[in-house]
Protein backbone atom coordinates (compact mmCIF):
# COMPACT_ATOMS: atom_id res chain seq x y z
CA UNK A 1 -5.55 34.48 -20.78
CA UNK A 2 -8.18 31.50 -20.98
CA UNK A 3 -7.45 31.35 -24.81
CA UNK A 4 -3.74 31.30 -23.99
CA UNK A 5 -3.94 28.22 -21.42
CA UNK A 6 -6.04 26.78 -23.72
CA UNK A 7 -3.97 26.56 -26.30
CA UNK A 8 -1.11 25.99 -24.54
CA UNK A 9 0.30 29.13 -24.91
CA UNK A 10 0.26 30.17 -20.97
CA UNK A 11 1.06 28.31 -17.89
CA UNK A 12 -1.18 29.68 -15.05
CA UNK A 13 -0.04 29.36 -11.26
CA UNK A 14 -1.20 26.62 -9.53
CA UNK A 15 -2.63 29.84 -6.46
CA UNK A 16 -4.36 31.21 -9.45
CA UNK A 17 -6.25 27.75 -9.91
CA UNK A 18 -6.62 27.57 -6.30
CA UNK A 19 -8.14 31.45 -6.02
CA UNK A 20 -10.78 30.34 -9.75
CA UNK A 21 -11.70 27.46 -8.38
CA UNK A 22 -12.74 29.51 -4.86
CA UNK A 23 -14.41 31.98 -6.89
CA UNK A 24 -16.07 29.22 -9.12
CA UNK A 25 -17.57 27.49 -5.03
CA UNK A 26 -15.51 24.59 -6.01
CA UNK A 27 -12.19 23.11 -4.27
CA UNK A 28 -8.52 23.21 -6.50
CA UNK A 29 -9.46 19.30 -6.67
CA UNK A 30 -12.56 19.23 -8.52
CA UNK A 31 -11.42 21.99 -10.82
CA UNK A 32 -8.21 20.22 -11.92
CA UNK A 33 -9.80 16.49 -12.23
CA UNK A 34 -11.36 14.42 -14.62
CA UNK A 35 -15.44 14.56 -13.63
CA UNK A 36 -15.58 11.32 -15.34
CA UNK A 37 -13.66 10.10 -12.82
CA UNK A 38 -15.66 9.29 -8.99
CA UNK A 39 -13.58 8.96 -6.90
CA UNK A 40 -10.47 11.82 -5.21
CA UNK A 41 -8.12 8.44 -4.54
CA UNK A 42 -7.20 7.94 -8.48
CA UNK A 43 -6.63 11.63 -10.22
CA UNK A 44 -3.67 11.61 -11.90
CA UNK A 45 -3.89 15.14 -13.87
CA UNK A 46 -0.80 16.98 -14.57
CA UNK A 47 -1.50 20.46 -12.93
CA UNK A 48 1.63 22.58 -13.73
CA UNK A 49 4.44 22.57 -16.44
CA UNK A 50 7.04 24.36 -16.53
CA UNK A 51 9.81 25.43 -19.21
CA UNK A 52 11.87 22.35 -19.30
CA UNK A 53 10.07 19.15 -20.92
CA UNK A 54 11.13 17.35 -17.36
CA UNK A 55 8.97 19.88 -15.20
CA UNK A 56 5.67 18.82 -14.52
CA UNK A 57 3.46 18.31 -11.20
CA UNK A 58 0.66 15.75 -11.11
CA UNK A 59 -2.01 15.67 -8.62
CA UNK A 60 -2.32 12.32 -7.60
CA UNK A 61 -4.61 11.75 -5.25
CA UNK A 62 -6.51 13.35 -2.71
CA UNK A 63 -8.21 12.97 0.86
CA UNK A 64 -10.26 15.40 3.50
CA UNK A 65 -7.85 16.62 6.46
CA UNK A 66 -8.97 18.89 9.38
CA UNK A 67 -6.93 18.42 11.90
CA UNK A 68 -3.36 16.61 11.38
CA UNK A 69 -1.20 15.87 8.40
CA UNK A 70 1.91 13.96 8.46
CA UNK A 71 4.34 12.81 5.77
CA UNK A 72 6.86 9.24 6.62
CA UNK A 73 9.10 7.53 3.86
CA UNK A 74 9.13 3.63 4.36
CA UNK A 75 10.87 1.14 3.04
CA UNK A 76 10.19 -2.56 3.47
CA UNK A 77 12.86 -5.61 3.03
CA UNK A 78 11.86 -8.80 1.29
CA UNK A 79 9.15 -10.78 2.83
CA UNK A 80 8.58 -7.99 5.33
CA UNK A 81 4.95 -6.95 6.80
CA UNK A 82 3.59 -4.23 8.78
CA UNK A 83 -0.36 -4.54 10.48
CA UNK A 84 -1.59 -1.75 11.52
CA UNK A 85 -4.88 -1.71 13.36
CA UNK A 86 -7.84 0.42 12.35
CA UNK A 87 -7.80 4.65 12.99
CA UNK A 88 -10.36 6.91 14.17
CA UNK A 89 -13.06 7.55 11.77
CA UNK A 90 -11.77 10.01 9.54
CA UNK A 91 -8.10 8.98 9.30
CA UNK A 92 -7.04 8.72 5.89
CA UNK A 93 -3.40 7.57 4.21
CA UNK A 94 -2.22 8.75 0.63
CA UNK A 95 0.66 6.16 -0.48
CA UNK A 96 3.63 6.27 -3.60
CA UNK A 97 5.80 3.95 -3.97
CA UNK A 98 9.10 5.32 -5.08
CA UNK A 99 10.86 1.71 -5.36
CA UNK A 100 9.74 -2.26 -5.54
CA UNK A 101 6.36 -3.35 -5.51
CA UNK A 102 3.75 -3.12 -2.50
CA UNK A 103 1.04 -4.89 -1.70
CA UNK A 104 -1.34 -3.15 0.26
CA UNK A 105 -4.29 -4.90 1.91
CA UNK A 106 -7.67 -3.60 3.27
CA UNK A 107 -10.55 -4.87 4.65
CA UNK A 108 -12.12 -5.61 1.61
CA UNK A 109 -9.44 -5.49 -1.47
CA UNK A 110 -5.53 -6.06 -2.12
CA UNK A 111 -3.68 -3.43 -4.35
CA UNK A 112 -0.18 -3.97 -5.81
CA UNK A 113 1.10 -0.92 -6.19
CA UNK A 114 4.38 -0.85 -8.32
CA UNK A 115 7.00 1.95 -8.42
CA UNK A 116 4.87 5.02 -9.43
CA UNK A 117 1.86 3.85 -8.52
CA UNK A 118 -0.35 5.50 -5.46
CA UNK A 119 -3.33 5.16 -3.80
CA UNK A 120 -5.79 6.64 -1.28
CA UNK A 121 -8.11 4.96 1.82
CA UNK A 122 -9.49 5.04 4.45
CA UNK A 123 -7.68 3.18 7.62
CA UNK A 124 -10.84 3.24 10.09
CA UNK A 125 -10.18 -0.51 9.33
CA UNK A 126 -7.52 -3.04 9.45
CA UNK A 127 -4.69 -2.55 6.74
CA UNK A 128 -1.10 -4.11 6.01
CA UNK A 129 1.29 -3.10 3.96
CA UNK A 130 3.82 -6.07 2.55
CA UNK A 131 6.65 -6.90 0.28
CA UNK A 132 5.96 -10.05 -1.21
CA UNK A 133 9.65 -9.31 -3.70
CA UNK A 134 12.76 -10.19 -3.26
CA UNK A 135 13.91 -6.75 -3.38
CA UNK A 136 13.25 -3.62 -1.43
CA UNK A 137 10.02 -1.71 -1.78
CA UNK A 138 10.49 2.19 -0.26
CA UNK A 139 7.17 4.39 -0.30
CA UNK A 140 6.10 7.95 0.53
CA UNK A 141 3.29 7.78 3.18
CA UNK A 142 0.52 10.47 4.26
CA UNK A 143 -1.50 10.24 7.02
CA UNK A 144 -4.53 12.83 7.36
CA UNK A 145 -6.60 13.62 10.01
C-alpha cells in the first residue's frame, strides 16, 4: 500500500490518514503538512484526489477548537466595514474568500486576501474585516472555540 500511494498508484481515505496519524501520536494536521512550514494558519496541501482531474481537497488551514465551531458566509458591498471587538482567549476564525478582495486587519498586520486566498488568527484582539473594491467581496467564515 505505502509503495502504491507513493507512487501514485493508490488514493488512501482521508479516516485512514486520520487513524496513521493516531497510531503514529501525531494529529491528521501534522501528518498531512509541510514541517517546513511553522505555522497551522498557511497549509495548503492537497489531501485527497479523486478519479476525475477536478476532484481534489486541500487542507487549508487549521486552528485548536474545544468547545464551539460555527461556519457563516459573508459578503461585503463596496466600501463596507465590519469591527468586531476582541473574543475570549482561545477564540479563533479560519477565513476564504470565495469572491472580491478582503482586507482583513489585526492588531498588529493587514492581509488582503483575494478570491482563494484564506487565513487563520486569533481574535482575542481587535479585528475588521473591509472591502476597500468597488465590487463585492463574499467569504466563508469559521469561528472556533
Amino acid at each position: 500500500m505505502i509503495v502504491a500511494l507513493e507512487s501514485g498508484d493508490a488514493n488512501i481515505s482521508l479516516s485512514s490518514l486520520d487513524k496513521l496519524a493516531s497510531v503514529l501520536g501525531v494529529d491528521f494536521v501534522e501528518l498531512v503538512r509541510d514541517p517546513s512550514r511553522h505555522t497551522r494558519s498557511e497549509i495548503n496541501e492537497l489531501a485527497w484526489r479523486g478519479e476525475h482531474d477536478d476532484s481534489e481537497a486541500f487542507l487549508l488551514c487549521s486552528t485548536p477548537a474545544s468547545r464551539e465551531a460555527q461556519l457563516w458566509v459573508w459578503s461585503l458591498g463596496p466600501g463596507e466595514s465590519y469591527f468586531a471587538e476582541p473574543d475570549p482567549e482561545g477564540w479563533h476564525e479560519m477565513l476564504f474568500v470565495i469572491e472580491g478582495t478582503l482586507t482583513l486587519v489585526l492588531s498588529d498586520s493587514t492581509v488582503q486576501l483575494a478570491q482563494g486566498g484564506h487565513t487563520s488568527y486569533s481574535t482575542a484582539q481587535s479585528y475588521s474585516y473591509s472591502n476597500r473594491d468597488t465590487g463585492t467581496v463574499r467569504f466563508l467564515r469559521n469561528v472556533i472555540s
